[in-house]
N, C-alpha and C. Protein backbone atom coordinates (compact mmCIF):
# COMPACT_ATOMS: atom_id res chain seq x y z
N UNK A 1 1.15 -21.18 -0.56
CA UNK A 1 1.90 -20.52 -1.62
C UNK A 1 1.32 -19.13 -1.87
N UNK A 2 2.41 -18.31 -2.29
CA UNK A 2 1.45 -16.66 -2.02
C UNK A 2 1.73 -16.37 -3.86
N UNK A 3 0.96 -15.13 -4.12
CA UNK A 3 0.82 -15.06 -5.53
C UNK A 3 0.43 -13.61 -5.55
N UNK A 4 0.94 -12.56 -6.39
CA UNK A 4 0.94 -11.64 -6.45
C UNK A 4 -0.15 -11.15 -7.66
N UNK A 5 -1.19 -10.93 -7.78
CA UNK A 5 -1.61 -10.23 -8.66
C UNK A 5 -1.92 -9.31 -9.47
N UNK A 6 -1.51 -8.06 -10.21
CA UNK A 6 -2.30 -7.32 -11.02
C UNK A 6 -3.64 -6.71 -11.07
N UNK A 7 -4.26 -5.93 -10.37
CA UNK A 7 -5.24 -6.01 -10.88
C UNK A 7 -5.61 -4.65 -12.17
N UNK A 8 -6.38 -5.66 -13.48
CA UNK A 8 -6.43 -5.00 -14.47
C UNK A 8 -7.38 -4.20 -14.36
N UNK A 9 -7.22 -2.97 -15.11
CA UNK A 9 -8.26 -1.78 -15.00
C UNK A 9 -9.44 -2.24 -15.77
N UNK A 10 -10.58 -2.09 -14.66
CA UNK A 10 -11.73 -2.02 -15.31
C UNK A 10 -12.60 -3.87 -14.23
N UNK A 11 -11.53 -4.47 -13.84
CA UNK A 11 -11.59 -5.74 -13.01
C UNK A 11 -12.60 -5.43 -11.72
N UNK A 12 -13.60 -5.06 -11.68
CA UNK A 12 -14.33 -5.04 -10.70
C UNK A 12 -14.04 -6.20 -9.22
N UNK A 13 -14.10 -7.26 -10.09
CA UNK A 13 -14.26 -8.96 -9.02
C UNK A 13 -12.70 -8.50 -8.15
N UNK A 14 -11.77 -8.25 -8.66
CA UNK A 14 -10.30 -8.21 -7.73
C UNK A 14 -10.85 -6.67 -7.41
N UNK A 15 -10.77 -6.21 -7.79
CA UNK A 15 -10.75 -4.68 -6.84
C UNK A 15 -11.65 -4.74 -5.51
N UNK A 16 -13.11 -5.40 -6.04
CA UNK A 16 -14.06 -5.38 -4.56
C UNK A 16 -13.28 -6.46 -3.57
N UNK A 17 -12.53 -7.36 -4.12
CA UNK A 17 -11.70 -8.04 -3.08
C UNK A 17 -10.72 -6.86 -2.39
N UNK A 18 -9.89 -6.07 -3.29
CA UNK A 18 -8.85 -5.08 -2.52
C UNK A 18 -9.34 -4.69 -1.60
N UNK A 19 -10.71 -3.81 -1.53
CA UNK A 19 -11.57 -2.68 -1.17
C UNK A 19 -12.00 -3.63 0.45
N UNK A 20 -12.43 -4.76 -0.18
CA UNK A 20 -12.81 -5.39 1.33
C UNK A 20 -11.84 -5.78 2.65
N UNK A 21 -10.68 -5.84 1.85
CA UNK A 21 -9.18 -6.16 3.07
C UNK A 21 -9.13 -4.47 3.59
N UNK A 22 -9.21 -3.77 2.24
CA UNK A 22 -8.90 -2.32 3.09
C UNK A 22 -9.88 -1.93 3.80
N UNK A 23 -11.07 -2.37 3.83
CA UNK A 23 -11.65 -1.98 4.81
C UNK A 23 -11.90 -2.65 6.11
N UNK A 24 -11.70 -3.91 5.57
CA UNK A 24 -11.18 -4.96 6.97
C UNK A 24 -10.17 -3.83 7.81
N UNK A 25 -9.00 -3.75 7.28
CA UNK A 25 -7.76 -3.13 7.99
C UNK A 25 -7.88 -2.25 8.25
N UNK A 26 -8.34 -1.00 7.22
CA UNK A 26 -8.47 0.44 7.45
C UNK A 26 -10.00 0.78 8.28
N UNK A 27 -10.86 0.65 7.92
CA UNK A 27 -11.86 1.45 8.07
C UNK A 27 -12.29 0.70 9.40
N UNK A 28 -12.39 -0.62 9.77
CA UNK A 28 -12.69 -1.60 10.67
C UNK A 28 -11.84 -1.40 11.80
N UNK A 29 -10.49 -2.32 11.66
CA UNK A 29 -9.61 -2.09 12.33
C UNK A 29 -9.06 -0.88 12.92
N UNK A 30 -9.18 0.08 12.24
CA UNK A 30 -8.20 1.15 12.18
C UNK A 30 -9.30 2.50 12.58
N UNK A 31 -10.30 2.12 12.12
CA UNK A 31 -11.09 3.00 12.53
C UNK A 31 -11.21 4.45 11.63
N UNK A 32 -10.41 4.02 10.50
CA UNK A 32 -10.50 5.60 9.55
C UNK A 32 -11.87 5.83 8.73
N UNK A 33 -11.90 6.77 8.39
CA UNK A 33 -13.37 7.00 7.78
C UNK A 33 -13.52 6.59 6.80
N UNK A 34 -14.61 6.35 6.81
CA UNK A 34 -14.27 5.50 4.63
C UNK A 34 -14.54 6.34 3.42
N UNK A 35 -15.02 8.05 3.75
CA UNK A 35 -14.36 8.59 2.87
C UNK A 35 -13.47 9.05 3.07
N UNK A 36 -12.27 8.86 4.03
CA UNK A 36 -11.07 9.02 3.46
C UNK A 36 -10.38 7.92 2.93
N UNK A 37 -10.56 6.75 3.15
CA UNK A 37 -9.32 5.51 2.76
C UNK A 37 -10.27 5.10 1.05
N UNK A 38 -11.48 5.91 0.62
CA UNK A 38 -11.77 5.15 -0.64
C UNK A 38 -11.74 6.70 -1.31
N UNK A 39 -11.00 7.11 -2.23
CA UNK A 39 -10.90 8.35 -2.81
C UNK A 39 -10.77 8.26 -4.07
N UNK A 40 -10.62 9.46 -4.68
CA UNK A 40 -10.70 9.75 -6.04
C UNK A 40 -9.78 9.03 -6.90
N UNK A 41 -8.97 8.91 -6.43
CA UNK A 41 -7.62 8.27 -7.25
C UNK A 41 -7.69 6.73 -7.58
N UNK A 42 -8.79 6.22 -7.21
CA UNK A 42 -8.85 4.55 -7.17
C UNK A 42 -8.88 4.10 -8.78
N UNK A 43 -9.56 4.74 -9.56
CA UNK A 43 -9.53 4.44 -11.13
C UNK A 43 -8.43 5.08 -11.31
N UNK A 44 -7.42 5.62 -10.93
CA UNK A 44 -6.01 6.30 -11.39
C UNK A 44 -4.43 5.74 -11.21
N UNK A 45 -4.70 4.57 -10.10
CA UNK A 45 -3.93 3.81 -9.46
C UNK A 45 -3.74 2.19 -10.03
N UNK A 46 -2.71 1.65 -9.96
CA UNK A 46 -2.57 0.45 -10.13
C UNK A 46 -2.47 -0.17 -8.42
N UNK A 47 -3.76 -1.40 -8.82
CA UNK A 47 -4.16 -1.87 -7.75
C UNK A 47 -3.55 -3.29 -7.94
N UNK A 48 -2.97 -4.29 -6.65
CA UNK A 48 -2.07 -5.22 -6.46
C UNK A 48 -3.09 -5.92 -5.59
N UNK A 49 -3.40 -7.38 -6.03
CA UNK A 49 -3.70 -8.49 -4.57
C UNK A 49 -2.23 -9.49 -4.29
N UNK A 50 -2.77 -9.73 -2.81
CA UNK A 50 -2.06 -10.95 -2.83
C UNK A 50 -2.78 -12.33 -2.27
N UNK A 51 -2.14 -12.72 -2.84
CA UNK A 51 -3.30 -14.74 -2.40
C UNK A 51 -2.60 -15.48 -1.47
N UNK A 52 -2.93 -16.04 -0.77
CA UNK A 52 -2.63 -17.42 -0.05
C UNK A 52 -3.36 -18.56 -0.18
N UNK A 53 -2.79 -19.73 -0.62
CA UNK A 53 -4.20 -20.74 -0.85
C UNK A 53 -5.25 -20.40 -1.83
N UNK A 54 -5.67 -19.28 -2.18
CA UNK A 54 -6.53 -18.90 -3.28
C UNK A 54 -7.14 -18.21 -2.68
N UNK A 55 -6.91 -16.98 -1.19
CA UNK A 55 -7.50 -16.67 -0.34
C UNK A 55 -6.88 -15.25 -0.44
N UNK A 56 -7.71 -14.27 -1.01
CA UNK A 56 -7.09 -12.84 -0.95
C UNK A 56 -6.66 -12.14 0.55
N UNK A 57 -5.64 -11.80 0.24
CA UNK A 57 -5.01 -11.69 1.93
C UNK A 57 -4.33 -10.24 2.23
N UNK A 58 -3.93 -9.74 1.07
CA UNK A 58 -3.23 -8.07 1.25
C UNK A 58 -3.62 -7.71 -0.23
N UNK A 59 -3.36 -6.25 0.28
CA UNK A 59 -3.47 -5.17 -1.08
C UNK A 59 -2.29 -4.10 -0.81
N UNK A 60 -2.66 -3.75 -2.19
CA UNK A 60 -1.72 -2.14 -1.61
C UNK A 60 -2.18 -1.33 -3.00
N UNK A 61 -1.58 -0.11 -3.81
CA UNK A 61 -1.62 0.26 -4.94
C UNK A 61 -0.52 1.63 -5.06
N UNK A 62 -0.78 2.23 -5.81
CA UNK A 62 0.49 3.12 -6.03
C UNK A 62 -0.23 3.93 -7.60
N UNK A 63 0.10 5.37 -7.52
CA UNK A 63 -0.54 6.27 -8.83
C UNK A 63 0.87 7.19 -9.05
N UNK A 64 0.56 7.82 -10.14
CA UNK A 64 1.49 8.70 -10.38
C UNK A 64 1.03 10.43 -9.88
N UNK A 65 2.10 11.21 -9.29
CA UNK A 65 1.40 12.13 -9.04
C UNK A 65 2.91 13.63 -9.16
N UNK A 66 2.14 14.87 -9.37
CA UNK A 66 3.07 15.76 -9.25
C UNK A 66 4.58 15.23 -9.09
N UNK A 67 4.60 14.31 -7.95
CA UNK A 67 6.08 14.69 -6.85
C UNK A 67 6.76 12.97 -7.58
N UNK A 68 5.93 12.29 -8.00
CA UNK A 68 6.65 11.15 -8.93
C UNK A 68 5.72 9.92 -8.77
N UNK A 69 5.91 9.20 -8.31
CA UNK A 69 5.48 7.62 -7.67
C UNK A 69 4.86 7.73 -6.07
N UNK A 70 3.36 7.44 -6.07
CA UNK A 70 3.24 7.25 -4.84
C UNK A 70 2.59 5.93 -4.22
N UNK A 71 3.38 5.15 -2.95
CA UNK A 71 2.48 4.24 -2.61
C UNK A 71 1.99 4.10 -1.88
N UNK A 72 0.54 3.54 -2.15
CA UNK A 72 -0.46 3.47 -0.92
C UNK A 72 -1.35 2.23 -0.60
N UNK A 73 -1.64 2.38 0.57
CA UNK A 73 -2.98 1.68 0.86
C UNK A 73 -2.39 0.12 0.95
N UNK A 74 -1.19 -0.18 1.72
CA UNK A 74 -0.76 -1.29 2.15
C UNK A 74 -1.73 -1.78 2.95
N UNK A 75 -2.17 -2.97 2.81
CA UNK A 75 -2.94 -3.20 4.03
C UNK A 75 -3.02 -5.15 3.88
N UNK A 76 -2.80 -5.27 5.14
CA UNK A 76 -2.88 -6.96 5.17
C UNK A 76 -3.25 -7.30 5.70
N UNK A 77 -4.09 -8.63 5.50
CA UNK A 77 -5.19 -9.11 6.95
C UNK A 77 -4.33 -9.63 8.16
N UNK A 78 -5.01 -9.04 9.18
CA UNK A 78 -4.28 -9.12 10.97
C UNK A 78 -3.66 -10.47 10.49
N UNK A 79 -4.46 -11.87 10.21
CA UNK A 79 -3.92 -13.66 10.60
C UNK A 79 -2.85 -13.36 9.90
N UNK A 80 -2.60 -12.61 8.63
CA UNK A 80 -1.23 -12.99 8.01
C UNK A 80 -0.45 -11.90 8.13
N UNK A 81 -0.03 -11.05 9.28
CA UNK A 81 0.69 -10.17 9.67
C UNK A 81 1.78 -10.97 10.42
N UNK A 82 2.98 -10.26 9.93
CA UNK A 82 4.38 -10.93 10.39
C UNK A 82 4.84 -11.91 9.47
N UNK A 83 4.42 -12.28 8.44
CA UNK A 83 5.07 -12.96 7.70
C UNK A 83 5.69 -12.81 6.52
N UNK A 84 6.68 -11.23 6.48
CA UNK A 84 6.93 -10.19 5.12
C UNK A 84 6.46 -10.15 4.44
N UNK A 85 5.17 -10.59 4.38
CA UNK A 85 4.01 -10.46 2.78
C UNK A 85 4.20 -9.20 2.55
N UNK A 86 4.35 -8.19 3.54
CA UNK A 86 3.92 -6.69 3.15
C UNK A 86 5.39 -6.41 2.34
N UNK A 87 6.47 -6.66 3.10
CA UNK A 87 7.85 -6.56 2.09
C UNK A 87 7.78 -7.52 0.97
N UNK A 88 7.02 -8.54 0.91
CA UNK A 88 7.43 -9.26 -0.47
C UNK A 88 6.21 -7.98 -1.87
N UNK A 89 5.46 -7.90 -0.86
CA UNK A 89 4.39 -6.81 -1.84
C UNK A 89 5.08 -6.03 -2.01
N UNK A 90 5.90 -4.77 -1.39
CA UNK A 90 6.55 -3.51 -1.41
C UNK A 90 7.72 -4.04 -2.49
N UNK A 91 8.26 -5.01 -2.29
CA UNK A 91 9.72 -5.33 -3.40
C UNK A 91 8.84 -5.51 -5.06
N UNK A 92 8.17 -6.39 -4.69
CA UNK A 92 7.22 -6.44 -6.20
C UNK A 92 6.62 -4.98 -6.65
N UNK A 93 6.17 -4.39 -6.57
CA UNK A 93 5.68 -2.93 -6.47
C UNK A 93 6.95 -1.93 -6.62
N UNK A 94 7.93 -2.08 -6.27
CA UNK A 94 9.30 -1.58 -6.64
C UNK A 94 9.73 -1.50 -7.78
N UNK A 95 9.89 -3.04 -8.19
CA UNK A 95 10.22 -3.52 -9.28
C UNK A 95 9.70 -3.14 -10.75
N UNK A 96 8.03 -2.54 -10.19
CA UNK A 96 7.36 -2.37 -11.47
C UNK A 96 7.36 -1.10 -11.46
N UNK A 97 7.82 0.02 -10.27
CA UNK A 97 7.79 1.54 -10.08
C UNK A 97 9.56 2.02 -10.72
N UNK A 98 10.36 1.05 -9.97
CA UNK A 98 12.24 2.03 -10.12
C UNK A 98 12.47 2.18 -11.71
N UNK A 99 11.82 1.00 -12.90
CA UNK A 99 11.90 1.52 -14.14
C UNK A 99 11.72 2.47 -14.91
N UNK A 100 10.03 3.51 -13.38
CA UNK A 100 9.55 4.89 -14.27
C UNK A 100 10.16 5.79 -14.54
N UNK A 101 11.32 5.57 -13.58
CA UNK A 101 12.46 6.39 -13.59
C UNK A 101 12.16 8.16 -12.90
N UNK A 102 11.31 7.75 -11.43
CA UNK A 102 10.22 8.84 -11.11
C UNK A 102 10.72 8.65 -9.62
N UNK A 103 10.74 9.61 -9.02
CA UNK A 103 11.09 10.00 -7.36
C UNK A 103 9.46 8.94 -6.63
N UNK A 104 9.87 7.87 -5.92
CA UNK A 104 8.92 7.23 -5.31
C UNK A 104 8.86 7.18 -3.94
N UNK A 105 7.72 7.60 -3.34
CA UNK A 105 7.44 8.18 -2.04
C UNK A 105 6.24 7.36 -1.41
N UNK A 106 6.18 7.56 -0.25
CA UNK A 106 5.00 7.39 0.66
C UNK A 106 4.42 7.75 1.66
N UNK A 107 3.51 7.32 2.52
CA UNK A 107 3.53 8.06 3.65
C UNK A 107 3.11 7.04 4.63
N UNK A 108 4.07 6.30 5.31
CA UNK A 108 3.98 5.47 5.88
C UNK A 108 3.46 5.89 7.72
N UNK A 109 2.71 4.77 8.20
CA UNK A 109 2.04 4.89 9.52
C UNK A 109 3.22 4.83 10.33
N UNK A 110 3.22 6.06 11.27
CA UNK A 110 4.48 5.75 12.05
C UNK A 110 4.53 4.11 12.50
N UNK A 111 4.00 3.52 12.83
CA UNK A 111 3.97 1.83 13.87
C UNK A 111 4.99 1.31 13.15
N UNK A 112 4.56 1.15 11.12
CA UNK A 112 5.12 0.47 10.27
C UNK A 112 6.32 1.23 9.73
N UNK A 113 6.85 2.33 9.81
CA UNK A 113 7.72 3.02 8.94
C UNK A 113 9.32 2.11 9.12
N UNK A 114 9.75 1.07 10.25
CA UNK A 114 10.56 0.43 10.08
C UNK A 114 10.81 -0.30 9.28
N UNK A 115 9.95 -1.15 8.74
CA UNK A 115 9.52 -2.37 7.42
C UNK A 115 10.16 -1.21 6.37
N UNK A 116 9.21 0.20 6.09
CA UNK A 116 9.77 0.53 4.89
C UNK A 116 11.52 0.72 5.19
N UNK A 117 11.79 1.74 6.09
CA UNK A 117 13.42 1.79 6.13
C UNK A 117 14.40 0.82 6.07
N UNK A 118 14.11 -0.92 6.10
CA UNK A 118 14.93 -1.68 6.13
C UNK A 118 15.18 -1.99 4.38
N UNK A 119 13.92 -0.99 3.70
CA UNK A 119 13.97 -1.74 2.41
C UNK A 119 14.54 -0.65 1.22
N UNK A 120 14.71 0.66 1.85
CA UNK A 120 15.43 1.23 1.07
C UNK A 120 14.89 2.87 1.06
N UNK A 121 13.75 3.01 1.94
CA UNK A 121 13.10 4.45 2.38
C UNK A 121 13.74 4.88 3.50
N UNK A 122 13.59 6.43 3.27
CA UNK A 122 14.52 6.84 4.51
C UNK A 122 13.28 8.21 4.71
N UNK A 123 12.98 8.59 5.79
CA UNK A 123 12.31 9.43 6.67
C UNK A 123 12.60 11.31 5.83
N UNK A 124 11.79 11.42 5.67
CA UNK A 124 11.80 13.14 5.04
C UNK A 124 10.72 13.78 5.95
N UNK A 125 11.34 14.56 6.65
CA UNK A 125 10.50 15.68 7.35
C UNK A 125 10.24 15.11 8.34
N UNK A 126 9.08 16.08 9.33
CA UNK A 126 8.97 15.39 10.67
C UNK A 126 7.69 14.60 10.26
N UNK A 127 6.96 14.19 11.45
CA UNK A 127 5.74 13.80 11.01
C UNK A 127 4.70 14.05 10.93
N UNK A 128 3.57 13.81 10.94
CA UNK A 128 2.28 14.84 10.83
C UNK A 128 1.00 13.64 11.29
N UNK A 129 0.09 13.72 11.03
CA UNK A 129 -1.33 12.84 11.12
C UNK A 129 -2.23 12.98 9.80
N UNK A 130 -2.54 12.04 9.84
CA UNK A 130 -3.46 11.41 8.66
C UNK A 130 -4.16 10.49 9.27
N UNK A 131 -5.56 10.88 8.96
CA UNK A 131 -6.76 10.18 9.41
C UNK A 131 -6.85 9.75 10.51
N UNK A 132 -6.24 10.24 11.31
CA UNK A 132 -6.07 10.30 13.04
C UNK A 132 -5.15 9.68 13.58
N UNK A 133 -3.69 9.32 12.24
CA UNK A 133 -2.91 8.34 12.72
C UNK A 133 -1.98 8.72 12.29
N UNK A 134 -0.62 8.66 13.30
CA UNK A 134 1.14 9.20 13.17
C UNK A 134 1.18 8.87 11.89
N UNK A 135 1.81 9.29 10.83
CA UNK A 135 2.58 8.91 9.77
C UNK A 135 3.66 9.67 9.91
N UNK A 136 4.68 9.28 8.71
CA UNK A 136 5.93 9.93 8.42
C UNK A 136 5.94 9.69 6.78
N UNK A 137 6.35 10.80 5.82
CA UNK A 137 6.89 11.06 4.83
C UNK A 137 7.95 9.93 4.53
N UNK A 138 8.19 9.41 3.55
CA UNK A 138 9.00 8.46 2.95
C UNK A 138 9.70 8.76 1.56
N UNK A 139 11.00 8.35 1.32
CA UNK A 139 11.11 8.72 0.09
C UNK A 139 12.14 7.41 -0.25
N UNK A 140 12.46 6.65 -1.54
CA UNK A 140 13.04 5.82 -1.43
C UNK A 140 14.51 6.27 -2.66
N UNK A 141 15.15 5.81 -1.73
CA UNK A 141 16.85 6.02 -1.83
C UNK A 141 17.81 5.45 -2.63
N UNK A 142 16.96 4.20 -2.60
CA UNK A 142 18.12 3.50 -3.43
C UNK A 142 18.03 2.95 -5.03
């Protein structure tokens, strides 16, 4: 059973869980530097787990910035990849962003930018690199 969490500001115990998937995914996997994937904005952001079994398994978070709503730092452990956790996270995270009534964007890894377009993001601009990896600009549409 999967379970979406909150994490409340100031929650150390869930955040060092976030921090450890993202660095499972990002910094491990992915090979990005870890001062870039752990930045300033982490006390500025609303940070999200998700559980399986009672087993923290994805993160993601999202801040407010100049250009409206931004989300970031999707990341899910490799065993539970393919099983829309990342879209059931992105729809939940929606839900609590389309009320701000704020232009919500991202910058999705080129590999993944299909997941976002099936869900309501559509491609702005060409693409560029971030942290040594294709992305594309996102903006959501609907």
């Amino acid at each position: 059973m999967l379970e979406i969490v909150e994490i409340k500001k100031g929650d150390k115990n869930l955040l060092e869980k976030a921090f450890a998937i993202r660095n499972e995914v990002f910094v491990i996997e992915q090979v990005v530097d870890q001062h870039l994937e752990f930045d300033e904005f982490e006390d500025e952001s609303q940070h999200y787990l998700v559980y399986s079994d009672n087993e923290p398994i994805a993160t993601a978070r999202w801040r407010k910035t100049t250009k409206g709503i931004k989300l970031e730092r999707f990341a899910i452990r490799k065993s539970h990849r393919k099983k829309n956790i990342g879209t059931l996270l992105l729809k939940f995270i929606l839900e609590k962003t389309i009320p701000l009534n704020k232009t919500i964007y991202l910058h999705s890894q080129a590999a993944v930018a299909g997941v976002y377009q099936k869900n309501g993001f559509k491609i702005v601009g060409g693409s560029f690199v971030e942290a040594d990896i294709l992305h594309y600009s996102m903006q959501y549409l609907k």
